[in-house]
N, C-alpha and C. Protein backbone atom coordinates (compact mmCIF):
# COMPACT_ATOMS: atom_id res chain seq x y z
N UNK A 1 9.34 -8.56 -6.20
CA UNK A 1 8.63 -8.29 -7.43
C UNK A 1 7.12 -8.45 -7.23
N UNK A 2 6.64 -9.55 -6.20
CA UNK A 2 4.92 -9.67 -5.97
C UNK A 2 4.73 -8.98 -5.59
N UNK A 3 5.53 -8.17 -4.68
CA UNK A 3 4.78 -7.03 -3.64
C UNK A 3 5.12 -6.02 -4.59
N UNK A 4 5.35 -5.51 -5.58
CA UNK A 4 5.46 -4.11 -6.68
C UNK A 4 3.81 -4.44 -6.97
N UNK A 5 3.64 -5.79 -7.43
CA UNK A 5 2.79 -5.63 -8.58
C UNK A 5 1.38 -5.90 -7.51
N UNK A 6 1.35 -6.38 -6.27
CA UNK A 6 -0.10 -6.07 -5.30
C UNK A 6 0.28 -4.48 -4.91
N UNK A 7 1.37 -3.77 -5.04
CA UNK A 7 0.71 -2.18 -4.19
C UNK A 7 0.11 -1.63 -5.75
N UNK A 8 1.14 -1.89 -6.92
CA UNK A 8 0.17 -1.64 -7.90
C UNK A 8 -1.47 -1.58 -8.05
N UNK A 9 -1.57 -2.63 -7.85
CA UNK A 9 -2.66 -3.68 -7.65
C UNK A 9 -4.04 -2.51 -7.10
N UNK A 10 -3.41 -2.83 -5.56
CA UNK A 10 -4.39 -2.19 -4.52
C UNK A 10 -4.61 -0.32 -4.86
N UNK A 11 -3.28 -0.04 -5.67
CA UNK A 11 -3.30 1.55 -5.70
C UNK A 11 -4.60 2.14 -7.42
N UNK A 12 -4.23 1.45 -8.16
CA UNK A 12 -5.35 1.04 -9.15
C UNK A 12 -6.44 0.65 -8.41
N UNK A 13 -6.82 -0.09 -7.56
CA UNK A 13 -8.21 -0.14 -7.27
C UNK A 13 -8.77 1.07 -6.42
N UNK A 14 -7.67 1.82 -5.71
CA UNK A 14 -8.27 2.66 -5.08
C UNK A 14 -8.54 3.68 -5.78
N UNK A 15 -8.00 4.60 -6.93
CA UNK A 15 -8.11 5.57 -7.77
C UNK A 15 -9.41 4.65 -8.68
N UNK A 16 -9.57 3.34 -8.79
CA UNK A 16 -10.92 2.88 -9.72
C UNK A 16 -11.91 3.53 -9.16
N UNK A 17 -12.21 3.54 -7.46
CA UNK A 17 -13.06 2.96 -6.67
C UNK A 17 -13.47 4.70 -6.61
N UNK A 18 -12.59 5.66 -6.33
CA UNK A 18 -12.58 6.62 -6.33
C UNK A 18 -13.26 7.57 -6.87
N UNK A 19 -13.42 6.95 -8.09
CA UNK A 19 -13.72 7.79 -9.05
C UNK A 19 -15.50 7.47 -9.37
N UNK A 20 -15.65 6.69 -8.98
CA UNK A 20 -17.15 6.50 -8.69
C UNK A 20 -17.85 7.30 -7.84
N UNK A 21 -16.90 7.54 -6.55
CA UNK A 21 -17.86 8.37 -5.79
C UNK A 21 -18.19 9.81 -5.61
N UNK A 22 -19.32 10.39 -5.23
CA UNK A 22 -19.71 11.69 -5.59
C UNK A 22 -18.55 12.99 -4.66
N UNK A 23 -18.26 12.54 -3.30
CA UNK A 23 -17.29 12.86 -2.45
C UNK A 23 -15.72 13.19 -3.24
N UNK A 24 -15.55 11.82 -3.99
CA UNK A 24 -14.46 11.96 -4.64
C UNK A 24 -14.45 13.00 -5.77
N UNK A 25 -15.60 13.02 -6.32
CA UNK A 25 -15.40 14.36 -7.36
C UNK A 25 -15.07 15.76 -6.25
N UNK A 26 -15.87 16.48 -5.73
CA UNK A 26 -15.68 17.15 -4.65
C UNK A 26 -14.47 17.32 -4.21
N UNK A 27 -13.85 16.02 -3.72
CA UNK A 27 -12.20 16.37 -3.58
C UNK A 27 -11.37 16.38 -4.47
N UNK A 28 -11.53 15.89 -5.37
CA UNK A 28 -10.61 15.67 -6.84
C UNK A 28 -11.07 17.15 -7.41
N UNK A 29 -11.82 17.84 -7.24
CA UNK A 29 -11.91 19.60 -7.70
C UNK A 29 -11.27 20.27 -7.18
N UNK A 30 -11.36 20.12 -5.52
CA UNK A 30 -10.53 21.20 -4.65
C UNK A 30 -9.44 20.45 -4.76
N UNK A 31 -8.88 19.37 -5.17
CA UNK A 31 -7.00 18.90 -5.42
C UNK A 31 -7.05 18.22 -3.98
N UNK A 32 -7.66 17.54 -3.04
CA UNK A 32 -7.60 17.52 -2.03
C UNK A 32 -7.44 15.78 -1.98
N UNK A 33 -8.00 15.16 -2.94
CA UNK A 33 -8.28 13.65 -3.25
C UNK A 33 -6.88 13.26 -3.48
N UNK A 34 -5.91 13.88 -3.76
CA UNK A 34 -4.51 13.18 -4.15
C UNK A 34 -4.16 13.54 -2.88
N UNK A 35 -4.41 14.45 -1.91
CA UNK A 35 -3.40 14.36 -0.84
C UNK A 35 -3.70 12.92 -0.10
N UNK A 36 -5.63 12.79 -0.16
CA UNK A 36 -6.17 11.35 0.32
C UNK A 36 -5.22 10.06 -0.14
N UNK A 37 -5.01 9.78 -1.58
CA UNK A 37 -4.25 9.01 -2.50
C UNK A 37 -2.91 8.99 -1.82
N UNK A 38 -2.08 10.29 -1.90
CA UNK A 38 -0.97 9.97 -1.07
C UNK A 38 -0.24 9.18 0.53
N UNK A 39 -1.30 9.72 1.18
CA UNK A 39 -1.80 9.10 2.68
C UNK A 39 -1.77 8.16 2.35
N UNK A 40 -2.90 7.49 1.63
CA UNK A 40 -2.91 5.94 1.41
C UNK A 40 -1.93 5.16 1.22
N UNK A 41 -1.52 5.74 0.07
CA UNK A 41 0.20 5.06 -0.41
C UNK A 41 0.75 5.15 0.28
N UNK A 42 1.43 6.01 1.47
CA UNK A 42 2.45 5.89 2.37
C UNK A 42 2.43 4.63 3.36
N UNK A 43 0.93 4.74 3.73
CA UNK A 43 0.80 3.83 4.62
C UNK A 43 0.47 2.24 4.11
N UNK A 44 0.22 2.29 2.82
CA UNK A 44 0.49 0.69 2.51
C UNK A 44 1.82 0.41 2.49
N UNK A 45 2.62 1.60 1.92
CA UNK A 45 3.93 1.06 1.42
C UNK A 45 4.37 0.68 2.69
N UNK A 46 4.58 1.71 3.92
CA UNK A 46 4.74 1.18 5.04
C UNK A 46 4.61 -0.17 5.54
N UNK A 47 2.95 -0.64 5.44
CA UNK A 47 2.89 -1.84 6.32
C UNK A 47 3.58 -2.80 5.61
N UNK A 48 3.57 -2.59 3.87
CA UNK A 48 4.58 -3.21 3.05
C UNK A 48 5.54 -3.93 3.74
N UNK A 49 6.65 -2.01 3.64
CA UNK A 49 8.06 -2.34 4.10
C UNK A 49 8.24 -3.19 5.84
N UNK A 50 7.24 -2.89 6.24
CA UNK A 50 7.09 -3.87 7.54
C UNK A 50 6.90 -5.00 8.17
N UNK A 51 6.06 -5.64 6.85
CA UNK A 51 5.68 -6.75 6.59
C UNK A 51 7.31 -7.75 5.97
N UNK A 52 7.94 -7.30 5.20
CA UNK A 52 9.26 -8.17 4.95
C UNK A 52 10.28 -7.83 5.53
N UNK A 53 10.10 -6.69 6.46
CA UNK A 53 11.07 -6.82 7.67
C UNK A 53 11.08 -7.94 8.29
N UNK A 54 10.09 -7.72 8.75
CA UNK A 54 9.54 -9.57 9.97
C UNK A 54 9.63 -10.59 8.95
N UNK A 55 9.36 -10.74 7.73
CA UNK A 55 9.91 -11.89 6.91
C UNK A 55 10.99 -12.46 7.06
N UNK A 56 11.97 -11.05 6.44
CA UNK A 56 13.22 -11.84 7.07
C UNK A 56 13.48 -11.58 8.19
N UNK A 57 13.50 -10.84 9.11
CA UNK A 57 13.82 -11.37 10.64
C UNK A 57 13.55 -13.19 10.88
N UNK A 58 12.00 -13.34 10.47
CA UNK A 58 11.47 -14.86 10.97
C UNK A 58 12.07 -15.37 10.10
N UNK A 59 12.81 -15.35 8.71
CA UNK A 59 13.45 -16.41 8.17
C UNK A 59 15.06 -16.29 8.61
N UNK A 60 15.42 -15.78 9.19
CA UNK A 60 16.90 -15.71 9.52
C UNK A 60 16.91 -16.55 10.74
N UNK A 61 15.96 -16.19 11.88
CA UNK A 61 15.75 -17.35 12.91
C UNK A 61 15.54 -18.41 13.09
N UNK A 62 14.55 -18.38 11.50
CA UNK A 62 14.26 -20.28 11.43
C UNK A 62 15.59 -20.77 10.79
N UNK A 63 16.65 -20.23 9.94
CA UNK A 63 17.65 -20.98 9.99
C UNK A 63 18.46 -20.85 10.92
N UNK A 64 18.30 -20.06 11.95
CA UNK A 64 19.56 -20.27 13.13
C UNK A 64 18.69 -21.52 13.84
N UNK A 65 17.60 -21.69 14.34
CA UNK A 65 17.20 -22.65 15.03
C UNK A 65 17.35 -24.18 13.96
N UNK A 66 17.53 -24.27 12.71
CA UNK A 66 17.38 -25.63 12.02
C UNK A 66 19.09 -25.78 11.98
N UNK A 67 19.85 -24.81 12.15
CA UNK A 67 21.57 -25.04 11.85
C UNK A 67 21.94 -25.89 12.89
């Protein structure tokens, strides 16, 4: 549930941050800024889903080593 509400989080700041800049208008005309947006998202969600892989991997080991 924490990690829904930080990609939330980080994906709101990037469309905030976005929208400030002059580049971003430019791409947000030619439709090109959501493919940017999408990229992004894949690859957080990724390091996401990668990040609690090794969570539990390292918590399954620390209880085989404390059993």
């Amino acid at each position: 549930m924490k990690y829904i509400i930080l990609i939330s989080m980080l994906i709101s700041s990037i469309v905030a941050k976005a929208q400030d800049v002059q580049m971003a208008d430019t791409m947000r005309s030619e439709g090109k800024i959501y493919v940017v947006i999408a990229v992004l998202c894949v690859i957080l969600i990724g390091l996401f889903i990668y990040l609690i892989t090794i969570d539990k991997k390292l918590n399954k080991l620390e209880k085989e080593i404390n059993s």
